[in-house]
C-alpha atoms as a PDB file:
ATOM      1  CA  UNK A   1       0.000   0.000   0.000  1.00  0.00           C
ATOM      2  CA  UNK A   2       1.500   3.317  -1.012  1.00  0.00           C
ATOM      3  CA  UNK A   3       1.865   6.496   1.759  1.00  0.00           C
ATOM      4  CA  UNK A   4      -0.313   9.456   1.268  1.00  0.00           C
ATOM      5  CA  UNK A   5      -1.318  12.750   2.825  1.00  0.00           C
ATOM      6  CA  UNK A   6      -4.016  15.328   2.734  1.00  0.00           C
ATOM      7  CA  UNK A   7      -2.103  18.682   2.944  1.00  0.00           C
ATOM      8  CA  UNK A   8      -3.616  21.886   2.551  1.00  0.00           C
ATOM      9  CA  UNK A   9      -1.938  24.147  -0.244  1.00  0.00           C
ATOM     10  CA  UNK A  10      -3.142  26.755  -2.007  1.00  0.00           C
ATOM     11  CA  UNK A  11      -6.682  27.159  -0.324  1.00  0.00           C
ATOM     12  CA  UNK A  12      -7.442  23.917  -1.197  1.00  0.00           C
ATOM     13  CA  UNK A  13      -6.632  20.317  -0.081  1.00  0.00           C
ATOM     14  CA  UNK A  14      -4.684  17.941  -1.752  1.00  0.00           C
ATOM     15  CA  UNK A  15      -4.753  13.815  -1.661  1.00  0.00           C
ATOM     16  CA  UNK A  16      -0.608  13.332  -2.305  1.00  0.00           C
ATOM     17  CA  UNK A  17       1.193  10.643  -2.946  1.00  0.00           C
ATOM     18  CA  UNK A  18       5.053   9.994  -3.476  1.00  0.00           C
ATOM     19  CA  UNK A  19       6.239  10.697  -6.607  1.00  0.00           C
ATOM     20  CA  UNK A  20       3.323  12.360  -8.455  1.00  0.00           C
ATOM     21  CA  UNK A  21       3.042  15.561  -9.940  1.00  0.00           C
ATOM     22  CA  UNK A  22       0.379  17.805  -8.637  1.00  0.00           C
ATOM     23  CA  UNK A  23      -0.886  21.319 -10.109  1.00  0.00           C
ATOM     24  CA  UNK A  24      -0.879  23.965  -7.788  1.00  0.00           C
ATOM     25  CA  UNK A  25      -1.491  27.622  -7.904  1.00  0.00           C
ATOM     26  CA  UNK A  26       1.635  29.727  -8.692  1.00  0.00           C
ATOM     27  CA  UNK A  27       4.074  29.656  -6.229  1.00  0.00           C
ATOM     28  CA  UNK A  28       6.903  32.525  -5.349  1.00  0.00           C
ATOM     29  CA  UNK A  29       9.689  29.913  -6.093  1.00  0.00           C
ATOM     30  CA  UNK A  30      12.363  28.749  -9.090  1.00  0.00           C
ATOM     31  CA  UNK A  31      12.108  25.493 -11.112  1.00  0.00           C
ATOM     32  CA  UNK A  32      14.164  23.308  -8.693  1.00  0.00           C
ATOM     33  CA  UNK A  33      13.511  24.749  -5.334  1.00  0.00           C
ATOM     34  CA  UNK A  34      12.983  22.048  -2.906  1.00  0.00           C
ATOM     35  CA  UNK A  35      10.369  23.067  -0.287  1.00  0.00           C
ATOM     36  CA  UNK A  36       7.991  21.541   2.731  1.00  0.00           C
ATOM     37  CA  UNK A  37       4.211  21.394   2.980  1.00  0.00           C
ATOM     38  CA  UNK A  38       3.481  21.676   6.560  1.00  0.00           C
ATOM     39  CA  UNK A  39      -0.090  22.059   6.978  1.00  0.00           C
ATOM     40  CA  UNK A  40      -0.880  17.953   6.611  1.00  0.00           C
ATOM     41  CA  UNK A  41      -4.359  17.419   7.730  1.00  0.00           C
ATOM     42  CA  UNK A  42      -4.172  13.507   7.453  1.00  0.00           C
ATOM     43  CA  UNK A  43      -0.771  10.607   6.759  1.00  0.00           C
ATOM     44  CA  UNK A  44      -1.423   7.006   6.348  1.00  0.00           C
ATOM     45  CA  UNK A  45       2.106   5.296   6.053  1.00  0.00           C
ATOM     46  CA  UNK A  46       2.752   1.982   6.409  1.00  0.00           C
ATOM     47  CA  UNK A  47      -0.652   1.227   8.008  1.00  0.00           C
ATOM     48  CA  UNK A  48      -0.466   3.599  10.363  1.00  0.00           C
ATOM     49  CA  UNK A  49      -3.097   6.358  10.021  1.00  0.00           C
ATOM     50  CA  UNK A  50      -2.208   9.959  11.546  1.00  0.00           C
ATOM     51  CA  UNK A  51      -5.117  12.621  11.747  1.00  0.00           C
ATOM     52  CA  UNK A  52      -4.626  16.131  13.263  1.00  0.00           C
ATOM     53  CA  UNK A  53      -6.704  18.058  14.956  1.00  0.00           C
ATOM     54  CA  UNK A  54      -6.882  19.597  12.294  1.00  0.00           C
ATOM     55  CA  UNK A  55      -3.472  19.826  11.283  1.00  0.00           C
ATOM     56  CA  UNK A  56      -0.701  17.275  12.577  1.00  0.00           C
ATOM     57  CA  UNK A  57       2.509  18.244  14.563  1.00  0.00           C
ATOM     58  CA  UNK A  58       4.891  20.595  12.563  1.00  0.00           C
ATOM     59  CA  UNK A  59       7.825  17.694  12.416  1.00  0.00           C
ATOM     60  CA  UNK A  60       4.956  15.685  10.197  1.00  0.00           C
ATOM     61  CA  UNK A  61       5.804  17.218   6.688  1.00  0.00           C
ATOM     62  CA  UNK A  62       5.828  16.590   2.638  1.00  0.00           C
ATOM     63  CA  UNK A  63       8.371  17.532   0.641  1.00  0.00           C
ATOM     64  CA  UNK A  64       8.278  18.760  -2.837  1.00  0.00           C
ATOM     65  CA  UNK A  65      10.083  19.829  -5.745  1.00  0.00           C
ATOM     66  CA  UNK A  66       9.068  22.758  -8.010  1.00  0.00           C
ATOM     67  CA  UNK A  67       9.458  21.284 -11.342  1.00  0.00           C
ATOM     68  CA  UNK A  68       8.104  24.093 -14.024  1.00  0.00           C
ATOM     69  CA  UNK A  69       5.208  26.932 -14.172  1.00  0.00           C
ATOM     70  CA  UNK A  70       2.752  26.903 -16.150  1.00  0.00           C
ATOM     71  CA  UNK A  71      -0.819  27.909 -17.358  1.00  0.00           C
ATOM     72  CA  UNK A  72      -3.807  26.054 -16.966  1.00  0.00           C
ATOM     73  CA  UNK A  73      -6.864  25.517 -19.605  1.00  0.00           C
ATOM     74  CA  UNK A  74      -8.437  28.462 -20.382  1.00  0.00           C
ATOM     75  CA  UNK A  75     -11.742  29.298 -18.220  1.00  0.00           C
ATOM     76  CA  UNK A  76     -14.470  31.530 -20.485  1.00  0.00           C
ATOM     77  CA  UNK A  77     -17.011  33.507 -18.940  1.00  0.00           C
ATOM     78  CA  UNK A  78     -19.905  34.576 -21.493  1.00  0.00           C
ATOM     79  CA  UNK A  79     -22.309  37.439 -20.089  1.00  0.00           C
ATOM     80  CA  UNK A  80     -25.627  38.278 -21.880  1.00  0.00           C
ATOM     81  CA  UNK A  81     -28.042  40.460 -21.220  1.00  0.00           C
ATOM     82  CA  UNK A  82     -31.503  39.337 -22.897  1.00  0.00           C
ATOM     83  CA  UNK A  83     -33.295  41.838 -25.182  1.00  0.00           C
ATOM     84  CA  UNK A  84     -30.822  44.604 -24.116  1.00  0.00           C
ATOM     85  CA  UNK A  85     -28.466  42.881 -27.445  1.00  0.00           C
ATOM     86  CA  UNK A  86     -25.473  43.364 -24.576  1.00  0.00           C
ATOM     87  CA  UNK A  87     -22.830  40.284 -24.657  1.00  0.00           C
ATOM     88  CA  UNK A  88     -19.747  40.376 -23.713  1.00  0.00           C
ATOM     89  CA  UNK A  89     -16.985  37.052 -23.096  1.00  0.00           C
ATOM     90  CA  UNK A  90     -14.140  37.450 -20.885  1.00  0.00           C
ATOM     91  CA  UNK A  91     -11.680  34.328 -20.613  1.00  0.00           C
ATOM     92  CA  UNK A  92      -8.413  33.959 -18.625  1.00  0.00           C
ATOM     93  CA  UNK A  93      -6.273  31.022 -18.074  1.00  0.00           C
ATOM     94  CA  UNK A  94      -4.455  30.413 -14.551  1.00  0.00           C
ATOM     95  CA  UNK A  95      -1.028  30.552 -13.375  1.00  0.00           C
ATOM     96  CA  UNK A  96      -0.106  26.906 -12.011  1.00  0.00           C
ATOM     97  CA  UNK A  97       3.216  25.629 -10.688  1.00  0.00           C
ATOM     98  CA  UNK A  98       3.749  21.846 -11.225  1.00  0.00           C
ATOM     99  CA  UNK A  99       5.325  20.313  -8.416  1.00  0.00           C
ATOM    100  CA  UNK A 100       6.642  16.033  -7.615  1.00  0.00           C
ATOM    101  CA  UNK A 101       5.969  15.031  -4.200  1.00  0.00           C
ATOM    102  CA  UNK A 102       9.529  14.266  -3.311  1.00  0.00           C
ATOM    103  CA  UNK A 103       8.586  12.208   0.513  1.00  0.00           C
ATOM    104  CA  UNK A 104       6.271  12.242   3.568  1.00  0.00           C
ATOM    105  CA  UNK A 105       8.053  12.414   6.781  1.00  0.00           C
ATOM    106  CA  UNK A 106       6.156  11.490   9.758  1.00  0.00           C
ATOM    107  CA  UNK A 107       6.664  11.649  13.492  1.00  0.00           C
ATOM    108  CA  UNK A 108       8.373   8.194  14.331  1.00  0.00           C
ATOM    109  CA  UNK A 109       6.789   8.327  17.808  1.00  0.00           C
ATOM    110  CA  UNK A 110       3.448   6.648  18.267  1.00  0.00           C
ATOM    111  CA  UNK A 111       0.836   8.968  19.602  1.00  0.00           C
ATOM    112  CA  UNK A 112      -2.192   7.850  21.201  1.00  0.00           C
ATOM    113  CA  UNK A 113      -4.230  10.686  20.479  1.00  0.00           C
ATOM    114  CA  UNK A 114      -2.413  11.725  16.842  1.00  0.00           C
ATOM    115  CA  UNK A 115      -2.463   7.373  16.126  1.00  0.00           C
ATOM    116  CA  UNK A 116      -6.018   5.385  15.222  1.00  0.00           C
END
Protein backbone atom coordinates (compact mmCIF):
# COMPACT_ATOMS: atom_id res chain seq x y z
CA UNK A 1 0.00 0.00 0.00
CA UNK A 2 1.50 3.32 -1.01
CA UNK A 3 1.87 6.50 1.76
CA UNK A 4 -0.31 9.46 1.27
CA UNK A 5 -1.32 12.75 2.83
CA UNK A 6 -4.02 15.33 2.73
CA UNK A 7 -2.10 18.68 2.94
CA UNK A 8 -3.62 21.89 2.55
CA UNK A 9 -1.94 24.15 -0.24
CA UNK A 10 -3.14 26.76 -2.01
CA UNK A 11 -6.68 27.16 -0.32
CA UNK A 12 -7.44 23.92 -1.20
CA UNK A 13 -6.63 20.32 -0.08
CA UNK A 14 -4.68 17.94 -1.75
CA UNK A 15 -4.75 13.82 -1.66
CA UNK A 16 -0.61 13.33 -2.30
CA UNK A 17 1.19 10.64 -2.95
CA UNK A 18 5.05 9.99 -3.48
CA UNK A 19 6.24 10.70 -6.61
CA UNK A 20 3.32 12.36 -8.46
CA UNK A 21 3.04 15.56 -9.94
CA UNK A 22 0.38 17.81 -8.64
CA UNK A 23 -0.89 21.32 -10.11
CA UNK A 24 -0.88 23.97 -7.79
CA UNK A 25 -1.49 27.62 -7.90
CA UNK A 26 1.64 29.73 -8.69
CA UNK A 27 4.07 29.66 -6.23
CA UNK A 28 6.90 32.52 -5.35
CA UNK A 29 9.69 29.91 -6.09
CA UNK A 30 12.36 28.75 -9.09
CA UNK A 31 12.11 25.49 -11.11
CA UNK A 32 14.16 23.31 -8.69
CA UNK A 33 13.51 24.75 -5.33
CA UNK A 34 12.98 22.05 -2.91
CA UNK A 35 10.37 23.07 -0.29
CA UNK A 36 7.99 21.54 2.73
CA UNK A 37 4.21 21.39 2.98
CA UNK A 38 3.48 21.68 6.56
CA UNK A 39 -0.09 22.06 6.98
CA UNK A 40 -0.88 17.95 6.61
CA UNK A 41 -4.36 17.42 7.73
CA UNK A 42 -4.17 13.51 7.45
CA UNK A 43 -0.77 10.61 6.76
CA UNK A 44 -1.42 7.01 6.35
CA UNK A 45 2.11 5.30 6.05
CA UNK A 46 2.75 1.98 6.41
CA UNK A 47 -0.65 1.23 8.01
CA UNK A 48 -0.47 3.60 10.36
CA UNK A 49 -3.10 6.36 10.02
CA UNK A 50 -2.21 9.96 11.55
CA UNK A 51 -5.12 12.62 11.75
CA UNK A 52 -4.63 16.13 13.26
CA UNK A 53 -6.70 18.06 14.96
CA UNK A 54 -6.88 19.60 12.29
CA UNK A 55 -3.47 19.83 11.28
CA UNK A 56 -0.70 17.27 12.58
CA UNK A 57 2.51 18.24 14.56
CA UNK A 58 4.89 20.60 12.56
CA UNK A 59 7.82 17.69 12.42
CA UNK A 60 4.96 15.69 10.20
CA UNK A 61 5.80 17.22 6.69
CA UNK A 62 5.83 16.59 2.64
CA UNK A 63 8.37 17.53 0.64
CA UNK A 64 8.28 18.76 -2.84
CA UNK A 65 10.08 19.83 -5.75
CA UNK A 66 9.07 22.76 -8.01
CA UNK A 67 9.46 21.28 -11.34
CA UNK A 68 8.10 24.09 -14.02
CA UNK A 69 5.21 26.93 -14.17
CA UNK A 70 2.75 26.90 -16.15
CA UNK A 71 -0.82 27.91 -17.36
CA UNK A 72 -3.81 26.05 -16.97
CA UNK A 73 -6.86 25.52 -19.60
CA UNK A 74 -8.44 28.46 -20.38
CA UNK A 75 -11.74 29.30 -18.22
CA UNK A 76 -14.47 31.53 -20.48
CA UNK A 77 -17.01 33.51 -18.94
CA UNK A 78 -19.91 34.58 -21.49
CA UNK A 79 -22.31 37.44 -20.09
CA UNK A 80 -25.63 38.28 -21.88
CA UNK A 81 -28.04 40.46 -21.22
CA UNK A 82 -31.50 39.34 -22.90
CA UNK A 83 -33.29 41.84 -25.18
CA UNK A 84 -30.82 44.60 -24.12
CA UNK A 85 -28.47 42.88 -27.45
CA UNK A 86 -25.47 43.36 -24.58
CA UNK A 87 -22.83 40.28 -24.66
CA UNK A 88 -19.75 40.38 -23.71
CA UNK A 89 -16.99 37.05 -23.10
CA UNK A 90 -14.14 37.45 -20.89
CA UNK A 91 -11.68 34.33 -20.61
CA UNK A 92 -8.41 33.96 -18.63
CA UNK A 93 -6.27 31.02 -18.07
CA UNK A 94 -4.45 30.41 -14.55
CA UNK A 95 -1.03 30.55 -13.38
CA UNK A 96 -0.11 26.91 -12.01
CA UNK A 97 3.22 25.63 -10.69
CA UNK A 98 3.75 21.85 -11.22
CA UNK A 99 5.32 20.31 -8.42
CA UNK A 100 6.64 16.03 -7.62
CA UNK A 101 5.97 15.03 -4.20
CA UNK A 102 9.53 14.27 -3.31
CA UNK A 103 8.59 12.21 0.51
CA UNK A 104 6.27 12.24 3.57
CA UNK A 105 8.05 12.41 6.78
CA UNK A 106 6.16 11.49 9.76
CA UNK A 107 6.66 11.65 13.49
CA UNK A 108 8.37 8.19 14.33
CA UNK A 109 6.79 8.33 17.81
CA UNK A 110 3.45 6.65 18.27
CA UNK A 111 0.84 8.97 19.60
CA UNK A 112 -2.19 7.85 21.20
CA UNK A 113 -4.23 10.69 20.48
CA UNK A 114 -2.41 11.73 16.84
CA UNK A 115 -2.46 7.37 16.13
CA UNK A 116 -6.02 5.38 15.22
Amino acid sequence: MAAYAIVQASGKQFWVEENRFYDFDKLPLNPGDVFKLNRVLLVNKHGLLSIGKPFLDERCAVEATVVRHLSGNKVRVYKMRPKKKTRKTFGSRPKLTRVIINSIVTVTKVNAACYL
